[in-house]
PDB file of N, CA and C in Angstrom:
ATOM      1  N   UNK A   1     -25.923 -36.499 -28.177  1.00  0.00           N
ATOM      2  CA  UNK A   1     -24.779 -37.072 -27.507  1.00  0.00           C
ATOM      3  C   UNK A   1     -23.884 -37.734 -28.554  1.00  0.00           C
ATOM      4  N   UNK A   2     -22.447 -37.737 -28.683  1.00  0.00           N
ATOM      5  CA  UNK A   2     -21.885 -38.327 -29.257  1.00  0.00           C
ATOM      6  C   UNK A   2     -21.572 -39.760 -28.929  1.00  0.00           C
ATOM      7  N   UNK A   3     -21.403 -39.957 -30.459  1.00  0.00           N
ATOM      8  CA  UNK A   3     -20.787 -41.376 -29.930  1.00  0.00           C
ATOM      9  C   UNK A   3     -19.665 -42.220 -29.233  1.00  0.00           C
ATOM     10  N   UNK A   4     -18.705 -43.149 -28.858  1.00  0.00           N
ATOM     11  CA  UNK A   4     -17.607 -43.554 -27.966  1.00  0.00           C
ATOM     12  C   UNK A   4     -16.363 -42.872 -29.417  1.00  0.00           C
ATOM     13  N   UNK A   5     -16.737 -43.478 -30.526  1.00  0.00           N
ATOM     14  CA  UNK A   5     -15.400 -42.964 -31.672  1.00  0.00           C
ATOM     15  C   UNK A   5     -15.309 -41.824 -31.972  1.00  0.00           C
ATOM     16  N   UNK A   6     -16.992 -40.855 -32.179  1.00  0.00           N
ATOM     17  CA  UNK A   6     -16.765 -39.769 -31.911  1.00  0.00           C
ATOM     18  C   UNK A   6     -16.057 -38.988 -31.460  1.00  0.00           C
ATOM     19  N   UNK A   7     -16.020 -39.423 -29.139  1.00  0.00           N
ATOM     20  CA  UNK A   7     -15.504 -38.760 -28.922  1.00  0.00           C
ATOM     21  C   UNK A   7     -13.924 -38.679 -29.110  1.00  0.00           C
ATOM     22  N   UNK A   8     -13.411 -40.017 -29.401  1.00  0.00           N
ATOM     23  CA  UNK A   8     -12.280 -41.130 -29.385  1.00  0.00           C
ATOM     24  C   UNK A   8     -11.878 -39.491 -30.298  1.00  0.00           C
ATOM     25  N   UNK A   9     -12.613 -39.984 -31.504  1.00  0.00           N
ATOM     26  CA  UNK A   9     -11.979 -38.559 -32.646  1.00  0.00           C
ATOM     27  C   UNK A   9     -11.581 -37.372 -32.418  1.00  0.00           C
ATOM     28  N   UNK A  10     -12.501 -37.003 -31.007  1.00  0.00           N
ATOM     29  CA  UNK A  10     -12.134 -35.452 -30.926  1.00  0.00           C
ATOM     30  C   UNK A  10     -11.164 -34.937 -30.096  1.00  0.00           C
ATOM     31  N   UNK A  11     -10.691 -36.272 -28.769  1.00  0.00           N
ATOM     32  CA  UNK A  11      -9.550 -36.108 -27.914  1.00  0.00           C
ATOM     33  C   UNK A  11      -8.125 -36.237 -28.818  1.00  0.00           C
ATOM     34  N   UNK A  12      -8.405 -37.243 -30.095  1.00  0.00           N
ATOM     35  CA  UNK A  12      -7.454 -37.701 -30.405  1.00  0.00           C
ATOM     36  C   UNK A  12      -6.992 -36.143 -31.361  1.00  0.00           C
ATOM     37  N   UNK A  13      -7.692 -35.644 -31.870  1.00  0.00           N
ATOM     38  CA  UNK A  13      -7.467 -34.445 -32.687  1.00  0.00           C
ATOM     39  C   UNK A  13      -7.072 -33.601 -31.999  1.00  0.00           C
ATOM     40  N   UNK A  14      -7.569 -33.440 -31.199  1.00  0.00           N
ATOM     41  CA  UNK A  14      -7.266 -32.268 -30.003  1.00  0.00           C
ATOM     42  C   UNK A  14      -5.683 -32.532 -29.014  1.00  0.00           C
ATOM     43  N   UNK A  15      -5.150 -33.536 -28.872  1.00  0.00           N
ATOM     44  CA  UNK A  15      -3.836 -34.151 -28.705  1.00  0.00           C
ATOM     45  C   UNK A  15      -3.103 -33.558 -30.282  1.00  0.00           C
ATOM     46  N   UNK A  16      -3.410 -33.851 -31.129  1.00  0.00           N
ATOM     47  CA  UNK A  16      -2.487 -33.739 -33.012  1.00  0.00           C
ATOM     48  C   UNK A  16      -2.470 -31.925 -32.781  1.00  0.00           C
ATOM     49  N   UNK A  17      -3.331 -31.377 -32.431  1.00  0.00           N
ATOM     50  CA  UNK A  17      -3.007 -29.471 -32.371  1.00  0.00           C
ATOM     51  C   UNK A  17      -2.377 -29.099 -31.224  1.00  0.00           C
ATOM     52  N   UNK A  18      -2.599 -29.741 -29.965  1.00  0.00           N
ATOM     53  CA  UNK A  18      -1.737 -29.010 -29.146  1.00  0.00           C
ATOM     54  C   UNK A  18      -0.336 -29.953 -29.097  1.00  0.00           C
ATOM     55  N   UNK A  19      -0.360 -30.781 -29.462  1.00  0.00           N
ATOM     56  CA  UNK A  19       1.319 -31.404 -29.839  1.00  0.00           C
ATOM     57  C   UNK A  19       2.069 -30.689 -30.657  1.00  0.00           C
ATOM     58  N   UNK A  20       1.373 -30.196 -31.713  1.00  0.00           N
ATOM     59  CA  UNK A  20       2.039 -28.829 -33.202  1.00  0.00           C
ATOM     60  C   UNK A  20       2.118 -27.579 -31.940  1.00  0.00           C
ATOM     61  N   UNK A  21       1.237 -26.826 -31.548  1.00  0.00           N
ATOM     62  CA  UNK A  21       1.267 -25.890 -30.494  1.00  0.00           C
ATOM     63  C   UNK A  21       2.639 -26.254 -29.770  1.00  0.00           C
ATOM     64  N   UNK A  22       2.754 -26.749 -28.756  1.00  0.00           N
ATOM     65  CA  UNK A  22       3.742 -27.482 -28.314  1.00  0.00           C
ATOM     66  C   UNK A  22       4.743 -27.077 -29.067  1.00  0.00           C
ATOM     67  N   UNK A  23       5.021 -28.356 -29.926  1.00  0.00           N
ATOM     68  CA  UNK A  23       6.141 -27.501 -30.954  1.00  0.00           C
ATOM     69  C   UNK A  23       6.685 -26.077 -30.926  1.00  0.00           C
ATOM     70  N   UNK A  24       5.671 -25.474 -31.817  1.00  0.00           N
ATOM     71  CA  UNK A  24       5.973 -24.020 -32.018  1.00  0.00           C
ATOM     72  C   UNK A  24       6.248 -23.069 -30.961  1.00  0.00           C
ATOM     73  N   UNK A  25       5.545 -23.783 -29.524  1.00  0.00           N
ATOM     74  CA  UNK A  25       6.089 -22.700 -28.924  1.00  0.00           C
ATOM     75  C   UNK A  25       7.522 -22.935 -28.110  1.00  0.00           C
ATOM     76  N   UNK A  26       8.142 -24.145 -28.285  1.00  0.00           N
ATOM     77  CA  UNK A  26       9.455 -25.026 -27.969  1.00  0.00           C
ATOM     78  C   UNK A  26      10.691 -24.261 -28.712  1.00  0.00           C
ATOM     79  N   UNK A  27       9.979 -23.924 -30.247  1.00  0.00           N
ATOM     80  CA  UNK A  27      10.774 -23.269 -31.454  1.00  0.00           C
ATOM     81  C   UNK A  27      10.963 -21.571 -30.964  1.00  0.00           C
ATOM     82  N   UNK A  28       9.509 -21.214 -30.493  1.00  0.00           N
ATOM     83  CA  UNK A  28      10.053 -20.040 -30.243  1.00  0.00           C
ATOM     84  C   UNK A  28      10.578 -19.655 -29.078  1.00  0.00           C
ATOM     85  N   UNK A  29      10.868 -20.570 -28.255  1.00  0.00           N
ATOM     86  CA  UNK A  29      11.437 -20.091 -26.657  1.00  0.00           C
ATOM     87  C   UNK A  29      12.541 -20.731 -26.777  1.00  0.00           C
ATOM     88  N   UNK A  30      12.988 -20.978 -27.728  1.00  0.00           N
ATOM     89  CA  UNK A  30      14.648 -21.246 -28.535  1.00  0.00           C
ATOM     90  C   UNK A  30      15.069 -20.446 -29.201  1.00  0.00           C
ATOM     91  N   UNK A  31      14.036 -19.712 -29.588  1.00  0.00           N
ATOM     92  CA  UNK A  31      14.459 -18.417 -30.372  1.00  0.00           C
ATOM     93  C   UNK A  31      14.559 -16.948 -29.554  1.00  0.00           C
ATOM     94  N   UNK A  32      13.578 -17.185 -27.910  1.00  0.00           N
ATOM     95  CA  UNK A  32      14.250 -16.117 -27.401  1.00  0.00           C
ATOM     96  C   UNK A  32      15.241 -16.398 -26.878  1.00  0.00           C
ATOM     97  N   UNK A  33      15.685 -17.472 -26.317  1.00  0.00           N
ATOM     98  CA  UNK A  33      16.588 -17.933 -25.608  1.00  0.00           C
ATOM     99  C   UNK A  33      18.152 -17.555 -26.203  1.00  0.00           C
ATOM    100  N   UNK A  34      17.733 -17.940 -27.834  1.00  0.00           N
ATOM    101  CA  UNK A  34      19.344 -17.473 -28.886  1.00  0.00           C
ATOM    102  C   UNK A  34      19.480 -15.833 -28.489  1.00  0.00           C
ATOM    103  N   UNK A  35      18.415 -15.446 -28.658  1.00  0.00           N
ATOM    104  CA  UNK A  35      18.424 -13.516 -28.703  1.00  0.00           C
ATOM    105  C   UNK A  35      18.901 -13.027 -27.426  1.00  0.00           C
ATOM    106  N   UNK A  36      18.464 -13.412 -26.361  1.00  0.00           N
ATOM    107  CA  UNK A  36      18.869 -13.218 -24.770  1.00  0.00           C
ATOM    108  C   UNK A  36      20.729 -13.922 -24.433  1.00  0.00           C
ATOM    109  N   UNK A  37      20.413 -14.856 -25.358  1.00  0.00           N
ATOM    110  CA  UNK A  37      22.394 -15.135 -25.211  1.00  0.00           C
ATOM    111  C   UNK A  37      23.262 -13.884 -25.817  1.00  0.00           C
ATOM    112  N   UNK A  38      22.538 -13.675 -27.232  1.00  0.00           N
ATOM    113  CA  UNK A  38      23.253 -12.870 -27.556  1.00  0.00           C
ATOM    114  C   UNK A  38      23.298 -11.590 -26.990  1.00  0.00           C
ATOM    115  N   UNK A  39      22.619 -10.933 -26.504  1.00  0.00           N
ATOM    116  CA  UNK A  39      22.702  -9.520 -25.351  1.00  0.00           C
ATOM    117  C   UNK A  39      23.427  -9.474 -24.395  1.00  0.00           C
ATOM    118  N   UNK A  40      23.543 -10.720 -23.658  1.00  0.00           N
ATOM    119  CA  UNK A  40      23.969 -11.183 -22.768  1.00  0.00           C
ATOM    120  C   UNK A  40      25.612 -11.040 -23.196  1.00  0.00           C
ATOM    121  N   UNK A  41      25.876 -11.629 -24.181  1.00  0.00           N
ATOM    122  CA  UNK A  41      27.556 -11.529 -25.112  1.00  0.00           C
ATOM    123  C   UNK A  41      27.889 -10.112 -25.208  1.00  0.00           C
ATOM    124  N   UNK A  42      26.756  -9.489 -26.162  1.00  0.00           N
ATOM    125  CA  UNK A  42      26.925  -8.119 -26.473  1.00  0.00           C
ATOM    126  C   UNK A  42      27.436  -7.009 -25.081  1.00  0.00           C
ATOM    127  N   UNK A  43      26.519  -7.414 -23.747  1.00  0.00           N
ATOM    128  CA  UNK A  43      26.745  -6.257 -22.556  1.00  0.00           C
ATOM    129  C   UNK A  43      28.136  -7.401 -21.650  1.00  0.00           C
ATOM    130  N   UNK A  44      27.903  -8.498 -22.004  1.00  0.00           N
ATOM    131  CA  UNK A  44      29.709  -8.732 -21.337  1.00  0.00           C
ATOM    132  C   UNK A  44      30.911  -8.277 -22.442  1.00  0.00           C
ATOM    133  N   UNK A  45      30.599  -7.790 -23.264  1.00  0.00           N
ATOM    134  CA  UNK A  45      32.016  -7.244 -24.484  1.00  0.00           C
ATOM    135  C   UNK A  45      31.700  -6.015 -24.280  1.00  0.00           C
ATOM    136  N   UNK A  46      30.940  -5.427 -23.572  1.00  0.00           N
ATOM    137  CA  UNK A  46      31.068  -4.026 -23.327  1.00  0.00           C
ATOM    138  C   UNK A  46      30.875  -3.910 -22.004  1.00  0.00           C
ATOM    139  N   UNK A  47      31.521  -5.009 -21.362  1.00  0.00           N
ATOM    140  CA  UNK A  47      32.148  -4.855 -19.918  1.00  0.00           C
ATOM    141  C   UNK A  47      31.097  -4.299 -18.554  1.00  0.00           C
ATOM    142  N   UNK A  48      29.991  -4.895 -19.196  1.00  0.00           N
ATOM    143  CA  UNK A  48      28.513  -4.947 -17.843  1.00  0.00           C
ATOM    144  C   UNK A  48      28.733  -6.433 -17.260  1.00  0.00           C
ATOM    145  N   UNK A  49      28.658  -6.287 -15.329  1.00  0.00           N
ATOM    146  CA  UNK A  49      28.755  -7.704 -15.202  1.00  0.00           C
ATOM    147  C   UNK A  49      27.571  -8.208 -14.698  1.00  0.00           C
ATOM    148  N   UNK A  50      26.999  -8.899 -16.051  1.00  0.00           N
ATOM    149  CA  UNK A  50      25.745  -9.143 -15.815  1.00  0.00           C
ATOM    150  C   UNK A  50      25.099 -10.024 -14.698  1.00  0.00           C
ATOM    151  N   UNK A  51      26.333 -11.021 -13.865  1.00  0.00           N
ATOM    152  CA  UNK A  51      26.040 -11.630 -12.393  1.00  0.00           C
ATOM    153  C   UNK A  51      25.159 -10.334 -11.518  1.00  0.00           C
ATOM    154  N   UNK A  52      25.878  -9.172 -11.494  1.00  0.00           N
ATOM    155  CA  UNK A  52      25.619  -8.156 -10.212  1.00  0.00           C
ATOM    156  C   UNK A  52      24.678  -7.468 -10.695  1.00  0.00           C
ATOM    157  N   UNK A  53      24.352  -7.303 -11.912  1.00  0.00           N
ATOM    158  CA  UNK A  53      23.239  -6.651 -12.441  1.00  0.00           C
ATOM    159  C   UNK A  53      22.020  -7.688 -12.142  1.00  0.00           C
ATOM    160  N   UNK A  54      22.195  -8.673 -12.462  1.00  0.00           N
ATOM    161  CA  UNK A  54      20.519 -10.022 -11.646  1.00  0.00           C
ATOM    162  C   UNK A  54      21.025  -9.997 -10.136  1.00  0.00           C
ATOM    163  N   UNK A  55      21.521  -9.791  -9.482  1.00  0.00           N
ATOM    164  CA  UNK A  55      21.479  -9.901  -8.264  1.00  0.00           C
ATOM    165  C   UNK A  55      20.877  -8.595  -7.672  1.00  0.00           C
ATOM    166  N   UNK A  56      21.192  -7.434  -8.352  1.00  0.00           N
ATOM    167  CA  UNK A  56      20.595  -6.067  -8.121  1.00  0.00           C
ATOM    168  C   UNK A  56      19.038  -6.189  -8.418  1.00  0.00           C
ATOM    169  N   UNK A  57      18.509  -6.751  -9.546  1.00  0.00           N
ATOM    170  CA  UNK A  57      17.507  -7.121  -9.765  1.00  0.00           C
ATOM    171  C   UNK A  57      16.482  -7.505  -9.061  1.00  0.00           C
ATOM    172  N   UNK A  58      16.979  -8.853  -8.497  1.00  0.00           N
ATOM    173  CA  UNK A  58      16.366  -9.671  -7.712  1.00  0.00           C
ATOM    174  C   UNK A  58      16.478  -9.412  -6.417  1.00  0.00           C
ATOM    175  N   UNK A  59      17.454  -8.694  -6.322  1.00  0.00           N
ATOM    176  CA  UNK A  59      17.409  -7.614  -4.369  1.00  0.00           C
ATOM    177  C   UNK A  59      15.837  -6.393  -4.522  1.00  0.00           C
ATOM    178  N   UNK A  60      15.834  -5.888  -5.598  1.00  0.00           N
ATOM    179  CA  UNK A  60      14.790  -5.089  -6.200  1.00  0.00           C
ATOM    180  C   UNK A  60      13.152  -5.668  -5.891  1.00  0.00           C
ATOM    181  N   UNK A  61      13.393  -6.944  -6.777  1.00  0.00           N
ATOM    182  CA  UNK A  61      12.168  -7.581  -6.796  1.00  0.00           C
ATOM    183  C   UNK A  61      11.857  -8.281  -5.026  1.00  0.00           C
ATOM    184  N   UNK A  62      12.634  -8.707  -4.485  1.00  0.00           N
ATOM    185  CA  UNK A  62      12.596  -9.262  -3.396  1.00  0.00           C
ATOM    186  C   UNK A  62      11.912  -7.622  -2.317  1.00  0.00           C
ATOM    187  N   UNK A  63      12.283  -6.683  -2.296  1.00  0.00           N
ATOM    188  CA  UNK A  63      12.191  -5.497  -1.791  1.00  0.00           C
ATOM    189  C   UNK A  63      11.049  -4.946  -1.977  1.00  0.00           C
ATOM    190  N   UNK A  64      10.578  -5.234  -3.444  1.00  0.00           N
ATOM    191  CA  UNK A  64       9.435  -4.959  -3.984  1.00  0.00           C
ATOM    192  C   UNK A  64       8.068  -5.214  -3.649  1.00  0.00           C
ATOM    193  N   UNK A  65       8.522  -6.819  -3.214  1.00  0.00           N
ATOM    194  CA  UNK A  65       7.429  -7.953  -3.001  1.00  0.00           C
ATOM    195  C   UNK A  65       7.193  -7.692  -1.430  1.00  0.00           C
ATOM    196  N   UNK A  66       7.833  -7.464  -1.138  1.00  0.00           N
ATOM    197  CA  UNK A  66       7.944  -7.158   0.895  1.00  0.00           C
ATOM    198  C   UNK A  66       6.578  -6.222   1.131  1.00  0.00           C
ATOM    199  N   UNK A  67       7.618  -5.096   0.210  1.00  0.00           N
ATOM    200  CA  UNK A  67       6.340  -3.594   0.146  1.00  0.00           C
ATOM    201  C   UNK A  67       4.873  -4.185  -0.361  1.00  0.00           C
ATOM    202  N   UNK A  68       4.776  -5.301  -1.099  1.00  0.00           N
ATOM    203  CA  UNK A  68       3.299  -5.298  -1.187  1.00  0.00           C
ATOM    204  C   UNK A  68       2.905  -5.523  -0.365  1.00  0.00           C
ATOM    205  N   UNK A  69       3.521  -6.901   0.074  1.00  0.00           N
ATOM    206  CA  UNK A  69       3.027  -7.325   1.261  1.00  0.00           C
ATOM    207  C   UNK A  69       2.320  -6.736   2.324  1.00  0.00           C
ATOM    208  N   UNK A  70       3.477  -5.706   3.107  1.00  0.00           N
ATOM    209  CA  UNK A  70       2.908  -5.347   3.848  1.00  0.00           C
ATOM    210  C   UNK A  70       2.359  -4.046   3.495  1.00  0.00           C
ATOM    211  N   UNK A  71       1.894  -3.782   2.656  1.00  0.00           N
ATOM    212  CA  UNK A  71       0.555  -2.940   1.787  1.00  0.00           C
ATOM    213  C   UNK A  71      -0.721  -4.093   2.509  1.00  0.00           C
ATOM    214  N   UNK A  72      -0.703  -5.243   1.534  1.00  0.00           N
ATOM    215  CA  UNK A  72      -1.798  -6.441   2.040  1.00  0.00           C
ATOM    216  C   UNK A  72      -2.132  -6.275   3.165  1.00  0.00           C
ATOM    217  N   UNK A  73      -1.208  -6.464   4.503  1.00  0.00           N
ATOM    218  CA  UNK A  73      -1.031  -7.006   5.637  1.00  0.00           C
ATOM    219  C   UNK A  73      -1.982  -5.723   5.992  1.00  0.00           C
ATOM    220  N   UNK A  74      -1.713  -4.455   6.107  1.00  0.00           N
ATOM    221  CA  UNK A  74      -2.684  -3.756   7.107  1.00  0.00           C
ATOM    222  C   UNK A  74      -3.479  -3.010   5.828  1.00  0.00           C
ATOM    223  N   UNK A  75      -4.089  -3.657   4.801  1.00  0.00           N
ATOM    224  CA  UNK A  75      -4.994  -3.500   4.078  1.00  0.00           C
ATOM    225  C   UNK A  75      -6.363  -4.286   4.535  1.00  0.00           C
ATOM    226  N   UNK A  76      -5.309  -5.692   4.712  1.00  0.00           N
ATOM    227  CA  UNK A  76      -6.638  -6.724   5.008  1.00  0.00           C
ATOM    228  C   UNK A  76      -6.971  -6.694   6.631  1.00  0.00           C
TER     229      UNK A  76
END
């Protein structure tokens, strides 16, 4: 069994890596975030309107999710 500082040591270490974790992954979902702006620039200068294109999307996914459903529904 460890001891009380022991464990003191190992929460406290374990807080110092996922705080760096943290970090890095803050850095990189700033870095997709820059890349997705820029596409986003790129298909509005070549005249895609990307509002009706996520709304097509999400009519898709919404349509999508129905059909499982009622897949589920007289599955179960």
């Amino acid at each position: 069994m460890q001891s009380k500082d022991e464990q003191i040591g190992f929460h406290k270490g374990s807080l110092a890596v996922l705080a760096k974790e943290q970090e890095a992954f803050m850095q990189m979902l700033s870095l997709v975030q820059q890349f997705m702006q820029a596409h986003i620039k790129a298909l509005k200068d070549l005249g895609v309107d990307i509002e009706a294109e996520m709304k097509k999307a999400q009519t898709a996914m919404k349509n999508q999710q129905k059909q499982e459903k009622s897949i589920d529904e007289r599955l179960g």
